[in-house]
C-alpha atoms as a PDB file:
ATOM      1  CA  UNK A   1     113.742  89.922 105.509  1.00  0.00           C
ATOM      2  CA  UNK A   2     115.486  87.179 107.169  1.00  0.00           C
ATOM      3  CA  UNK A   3     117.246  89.151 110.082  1.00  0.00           C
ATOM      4  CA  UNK A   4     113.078  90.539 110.862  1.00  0.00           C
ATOM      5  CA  UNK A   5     112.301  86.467 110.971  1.00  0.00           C
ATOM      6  CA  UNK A   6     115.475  85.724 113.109  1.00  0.00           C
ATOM      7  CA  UNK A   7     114.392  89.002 115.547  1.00  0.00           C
ATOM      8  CA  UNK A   8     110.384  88.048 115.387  1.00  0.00           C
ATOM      9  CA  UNK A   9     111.163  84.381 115.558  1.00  0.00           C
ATOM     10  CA  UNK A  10     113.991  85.359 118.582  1.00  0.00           C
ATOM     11  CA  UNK A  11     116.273  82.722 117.220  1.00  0.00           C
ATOM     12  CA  UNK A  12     113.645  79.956 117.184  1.00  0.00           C
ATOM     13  CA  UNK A  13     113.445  77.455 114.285  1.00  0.00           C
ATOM     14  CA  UNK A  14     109.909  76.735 115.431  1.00  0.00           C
ATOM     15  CA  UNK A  15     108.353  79.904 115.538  1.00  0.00           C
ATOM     16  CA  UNK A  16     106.498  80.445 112.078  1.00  0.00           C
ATOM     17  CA  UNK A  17     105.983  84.020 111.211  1.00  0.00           C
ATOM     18  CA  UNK A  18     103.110  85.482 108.520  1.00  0.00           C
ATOM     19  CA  UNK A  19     105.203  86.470 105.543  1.00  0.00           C
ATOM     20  CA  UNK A  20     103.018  89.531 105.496  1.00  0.00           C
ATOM     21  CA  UNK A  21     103.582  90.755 108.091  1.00  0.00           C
ATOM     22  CA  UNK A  22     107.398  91.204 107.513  1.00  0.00           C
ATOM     23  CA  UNK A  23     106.521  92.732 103.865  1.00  0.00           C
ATOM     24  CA  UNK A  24     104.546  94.928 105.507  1.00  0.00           C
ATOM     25  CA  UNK A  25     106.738  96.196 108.651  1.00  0.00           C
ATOM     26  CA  UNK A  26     109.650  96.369 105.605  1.00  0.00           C
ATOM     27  CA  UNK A  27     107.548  98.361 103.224  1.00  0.00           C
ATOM     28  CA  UNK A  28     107.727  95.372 100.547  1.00  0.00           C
ATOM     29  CA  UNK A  29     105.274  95.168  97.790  1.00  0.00           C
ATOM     30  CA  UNK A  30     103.758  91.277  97.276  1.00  0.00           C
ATOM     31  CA  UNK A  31     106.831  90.879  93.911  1.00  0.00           C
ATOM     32  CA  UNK A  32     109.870  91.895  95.792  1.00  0.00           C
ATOM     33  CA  UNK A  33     108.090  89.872  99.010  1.00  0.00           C
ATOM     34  CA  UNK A  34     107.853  87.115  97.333  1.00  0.00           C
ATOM     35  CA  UNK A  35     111.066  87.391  95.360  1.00  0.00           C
ATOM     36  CA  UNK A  36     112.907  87.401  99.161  1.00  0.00           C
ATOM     37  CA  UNK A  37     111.046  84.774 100.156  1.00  0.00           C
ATOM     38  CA  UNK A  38     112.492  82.355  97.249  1.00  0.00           C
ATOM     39  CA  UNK A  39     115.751  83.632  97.963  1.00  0.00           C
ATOM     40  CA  UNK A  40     115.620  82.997 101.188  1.00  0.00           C
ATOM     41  CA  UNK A  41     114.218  79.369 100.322  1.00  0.00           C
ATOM     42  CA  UNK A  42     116.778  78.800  98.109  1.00  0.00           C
ATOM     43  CA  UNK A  43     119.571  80.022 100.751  1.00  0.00           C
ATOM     44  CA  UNK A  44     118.344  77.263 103.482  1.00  0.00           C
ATOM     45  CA  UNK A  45     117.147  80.124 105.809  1.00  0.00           C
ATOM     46  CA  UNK A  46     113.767  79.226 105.926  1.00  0.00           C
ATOM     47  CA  UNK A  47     110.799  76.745 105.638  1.00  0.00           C
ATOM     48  CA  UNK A  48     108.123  77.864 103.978  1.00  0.00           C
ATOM     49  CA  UNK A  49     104.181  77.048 104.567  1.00  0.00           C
ATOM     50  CA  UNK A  50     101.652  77.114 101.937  1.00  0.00           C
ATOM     51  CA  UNK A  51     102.536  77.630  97.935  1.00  0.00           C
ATOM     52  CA  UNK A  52     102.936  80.527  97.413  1.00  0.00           C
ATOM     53  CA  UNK A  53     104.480  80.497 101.317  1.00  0.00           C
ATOM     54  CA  UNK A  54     102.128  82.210 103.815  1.00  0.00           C
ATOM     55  CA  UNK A  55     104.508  81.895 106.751  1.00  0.00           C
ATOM     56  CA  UNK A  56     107.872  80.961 106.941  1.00  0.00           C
ATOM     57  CA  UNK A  57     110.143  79.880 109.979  1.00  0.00           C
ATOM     58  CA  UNK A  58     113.741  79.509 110.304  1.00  0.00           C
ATOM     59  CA  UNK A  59     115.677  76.174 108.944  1.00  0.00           C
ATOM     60  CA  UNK A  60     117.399  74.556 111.359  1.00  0.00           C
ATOM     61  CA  UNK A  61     121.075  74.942 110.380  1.00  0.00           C
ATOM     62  CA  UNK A  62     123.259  72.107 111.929  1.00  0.00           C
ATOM     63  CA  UNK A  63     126.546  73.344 113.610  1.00  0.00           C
ATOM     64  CA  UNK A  64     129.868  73.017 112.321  1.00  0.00           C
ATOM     65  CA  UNK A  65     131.727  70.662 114.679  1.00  0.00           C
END
């Protein structure tokens, strides 16, 4: 799920995408959706919208210096 945000999103923190949407172009039934959503939560990959998330976007990740 999260490398269909990053290519949907084209690398953009600020480009939201519908959650389903991405279960549906990855076959995903609304459980193991929203199971990869909360991972991907949890991770710090993305921000979600709306509880449960409707659309999520990437996190901005701050670069290692």
């Amino acid at each position: 799920m999260r490398e269909d945000v990053v290519r949907l999103a084209r690398g953009r923190p600020c480009h939201w995408v519908p959650v389903h949407d991405i279960a549906q172009r990855l076959g995903l039934d609304d459980e193991a959706s929203a199971a990869a959503v909360r991972h991907a939560i949890e991770q710090g990959w993305f921000v979600a919208d709306g509880d449960p998330p409707h659309s999520v976007r990437l996190s901005v990740v701050p670069m290692a210096t």
